[in-house]
C-alpha atoms as a PDB file:
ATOM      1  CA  UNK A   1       8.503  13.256   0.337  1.00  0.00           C
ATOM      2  CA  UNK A   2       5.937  11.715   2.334  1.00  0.00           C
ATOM      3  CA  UNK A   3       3.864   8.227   2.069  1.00  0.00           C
ATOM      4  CA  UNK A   4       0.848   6.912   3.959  1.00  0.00           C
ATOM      5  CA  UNK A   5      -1.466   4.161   4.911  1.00  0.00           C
ATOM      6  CA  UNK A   6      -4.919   5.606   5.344  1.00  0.00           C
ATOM      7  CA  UNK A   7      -7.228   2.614   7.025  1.00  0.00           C
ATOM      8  CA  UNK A   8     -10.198   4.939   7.692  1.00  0.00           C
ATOM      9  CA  UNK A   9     -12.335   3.587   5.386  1.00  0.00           C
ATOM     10  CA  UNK A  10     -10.871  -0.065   4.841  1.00  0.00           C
ATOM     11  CA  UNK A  11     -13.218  -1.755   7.385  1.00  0.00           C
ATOM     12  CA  UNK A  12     -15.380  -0.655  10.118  1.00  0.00           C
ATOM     13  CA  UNK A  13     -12.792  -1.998  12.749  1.00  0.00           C
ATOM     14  CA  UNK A  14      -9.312  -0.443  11.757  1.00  0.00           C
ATOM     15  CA  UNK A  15      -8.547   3.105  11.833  1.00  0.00           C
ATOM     16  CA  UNK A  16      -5.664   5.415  11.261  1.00  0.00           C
ATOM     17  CA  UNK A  17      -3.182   6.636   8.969  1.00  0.00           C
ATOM     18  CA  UNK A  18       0.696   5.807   9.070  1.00  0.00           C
ATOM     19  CA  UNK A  19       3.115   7.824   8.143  1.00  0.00           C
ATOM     20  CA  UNK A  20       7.308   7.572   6.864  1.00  0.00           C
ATOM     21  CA  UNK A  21       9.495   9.616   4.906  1.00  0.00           C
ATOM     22  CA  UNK A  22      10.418   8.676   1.478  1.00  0.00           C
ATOM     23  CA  UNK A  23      14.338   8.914   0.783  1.00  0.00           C
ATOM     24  CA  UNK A  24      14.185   9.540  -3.290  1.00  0.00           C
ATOM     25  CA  UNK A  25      17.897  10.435  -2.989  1.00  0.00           C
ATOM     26  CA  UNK A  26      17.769  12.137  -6.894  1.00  0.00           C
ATOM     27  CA  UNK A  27      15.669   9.013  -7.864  1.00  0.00           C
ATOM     28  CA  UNK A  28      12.323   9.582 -10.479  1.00  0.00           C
ATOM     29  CA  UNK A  29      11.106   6.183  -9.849  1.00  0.00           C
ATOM     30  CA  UNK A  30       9.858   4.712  -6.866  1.00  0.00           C
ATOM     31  CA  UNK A  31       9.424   1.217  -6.627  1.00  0.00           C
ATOM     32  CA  UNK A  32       6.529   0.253  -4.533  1.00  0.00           C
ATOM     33  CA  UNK A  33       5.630  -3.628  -2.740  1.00  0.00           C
ATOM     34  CA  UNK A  34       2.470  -3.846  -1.908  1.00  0.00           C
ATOM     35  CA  UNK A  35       1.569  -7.064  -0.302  1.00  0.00           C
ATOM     36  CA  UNK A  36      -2.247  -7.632   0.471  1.00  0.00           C
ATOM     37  CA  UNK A  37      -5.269 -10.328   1.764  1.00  0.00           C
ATOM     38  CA  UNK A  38      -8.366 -10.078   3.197  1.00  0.00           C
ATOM     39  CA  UNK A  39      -6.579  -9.321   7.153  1.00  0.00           C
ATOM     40  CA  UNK A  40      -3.603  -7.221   6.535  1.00  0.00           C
ATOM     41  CA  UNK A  41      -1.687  -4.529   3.848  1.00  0.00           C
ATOM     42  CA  UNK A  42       2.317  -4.308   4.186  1.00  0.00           C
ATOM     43  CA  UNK A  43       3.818  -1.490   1.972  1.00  0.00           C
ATOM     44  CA  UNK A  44       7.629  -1.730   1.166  1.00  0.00           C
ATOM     45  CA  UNK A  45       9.433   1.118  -0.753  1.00  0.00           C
ATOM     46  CA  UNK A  46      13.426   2.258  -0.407  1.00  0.00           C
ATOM     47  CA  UNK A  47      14.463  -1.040  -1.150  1.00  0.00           C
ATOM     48  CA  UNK A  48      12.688  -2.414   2.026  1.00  0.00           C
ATOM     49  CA  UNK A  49      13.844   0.103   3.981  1.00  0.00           C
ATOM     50  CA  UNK A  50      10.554   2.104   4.271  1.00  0.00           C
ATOM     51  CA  UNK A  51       7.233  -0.672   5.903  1.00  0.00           C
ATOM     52  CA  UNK A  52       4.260   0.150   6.361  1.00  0.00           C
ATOM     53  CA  UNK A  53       2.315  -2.782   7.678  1.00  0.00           C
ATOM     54  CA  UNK A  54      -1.092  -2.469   9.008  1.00  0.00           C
ATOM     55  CA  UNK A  55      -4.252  -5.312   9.894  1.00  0.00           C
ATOM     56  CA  UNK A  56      -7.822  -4.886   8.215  1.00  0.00           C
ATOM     57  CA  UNK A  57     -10.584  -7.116   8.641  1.00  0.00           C
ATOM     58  CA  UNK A  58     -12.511  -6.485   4.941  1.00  0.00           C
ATOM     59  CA  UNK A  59     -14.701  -8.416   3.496  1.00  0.00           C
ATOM     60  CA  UNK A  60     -15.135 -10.465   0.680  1.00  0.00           C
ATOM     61  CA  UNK A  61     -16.733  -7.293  -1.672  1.00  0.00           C
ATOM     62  CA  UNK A  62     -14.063  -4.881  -0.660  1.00  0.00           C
ATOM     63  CA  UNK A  63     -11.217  -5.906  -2.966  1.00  0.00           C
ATOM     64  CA  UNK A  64     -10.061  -2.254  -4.411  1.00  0.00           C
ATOM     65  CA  UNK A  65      -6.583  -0.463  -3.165  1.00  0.00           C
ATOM     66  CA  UNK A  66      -5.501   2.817  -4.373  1.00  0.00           C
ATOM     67  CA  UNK A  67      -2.564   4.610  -4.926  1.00  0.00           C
ATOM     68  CA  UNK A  68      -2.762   8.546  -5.248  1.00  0.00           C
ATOM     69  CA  UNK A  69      -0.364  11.346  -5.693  1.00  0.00           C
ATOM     70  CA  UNK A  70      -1.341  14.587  -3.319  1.00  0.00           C
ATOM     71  CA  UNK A  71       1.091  16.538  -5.556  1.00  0.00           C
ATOM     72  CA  UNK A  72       2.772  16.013  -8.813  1.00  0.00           C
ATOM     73  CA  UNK A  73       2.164  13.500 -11.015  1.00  0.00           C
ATOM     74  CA  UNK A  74       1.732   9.857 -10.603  1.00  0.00           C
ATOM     75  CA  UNK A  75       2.388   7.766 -13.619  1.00  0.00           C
ATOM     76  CA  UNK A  76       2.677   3.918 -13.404  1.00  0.00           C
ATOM     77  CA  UNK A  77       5.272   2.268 -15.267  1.00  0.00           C
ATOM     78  CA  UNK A  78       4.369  -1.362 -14.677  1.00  0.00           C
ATOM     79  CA  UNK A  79       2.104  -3.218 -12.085  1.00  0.00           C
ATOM     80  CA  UNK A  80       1.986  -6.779 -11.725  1.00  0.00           C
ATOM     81  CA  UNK A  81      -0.427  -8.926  -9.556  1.00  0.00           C
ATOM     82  CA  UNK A  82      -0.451 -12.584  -8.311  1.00  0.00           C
ATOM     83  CA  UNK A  83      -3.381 -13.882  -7.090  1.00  0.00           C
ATOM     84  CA  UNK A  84      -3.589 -17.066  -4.550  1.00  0.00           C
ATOM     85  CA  UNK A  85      -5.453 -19.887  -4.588  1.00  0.00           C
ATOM     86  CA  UNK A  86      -7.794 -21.089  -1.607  1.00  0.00           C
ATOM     87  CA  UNK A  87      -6.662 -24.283   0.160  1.00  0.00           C
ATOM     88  CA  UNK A  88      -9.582 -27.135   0.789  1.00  0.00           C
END
């Protein structure tokens, strides 16, 4: 199995997709660490053993990320979010 980072419509700076294998090894779940602000996007699956860590320069009204299956199904099992405060 395959994951990517697709940038290409992120920003009007940053372009490009990444690319890594994903080692299931006879797993159904995949966890997935997504870590994101308003200059970069790291992805972390395998345990940390897959990264995927990429800058983006969006602004403050792009604030949506999605996660899509190109085959199969895609069912999320639990999501959880922290937001951060501003400093000043």
């Amino acid at each position: 199995s395959m994951m990517w980072v697709d940038r290409n419509n992120a920003d009007g700076w940053c372009h490009g997709i990444s690319r890594s294998a994903i080692r299931f090894q006879d797993k159904t779940k995949l966890q997935v660490h997504l870590f994101v602000d308003q200059s970069s996007l790291e992805v972390f699956t395998d345990s940390y053993q897959t990264a995927h860590s990429c800058n983006l320069f969006a602004g403050n009204e792009q604030d949506a990320n999605y996660i899509v299956a190109s085959s199969g199904r895609l069912r999320i099992q639990s999501l959880t979010t922290w937001g951060l405060r501003e400093s000043g």
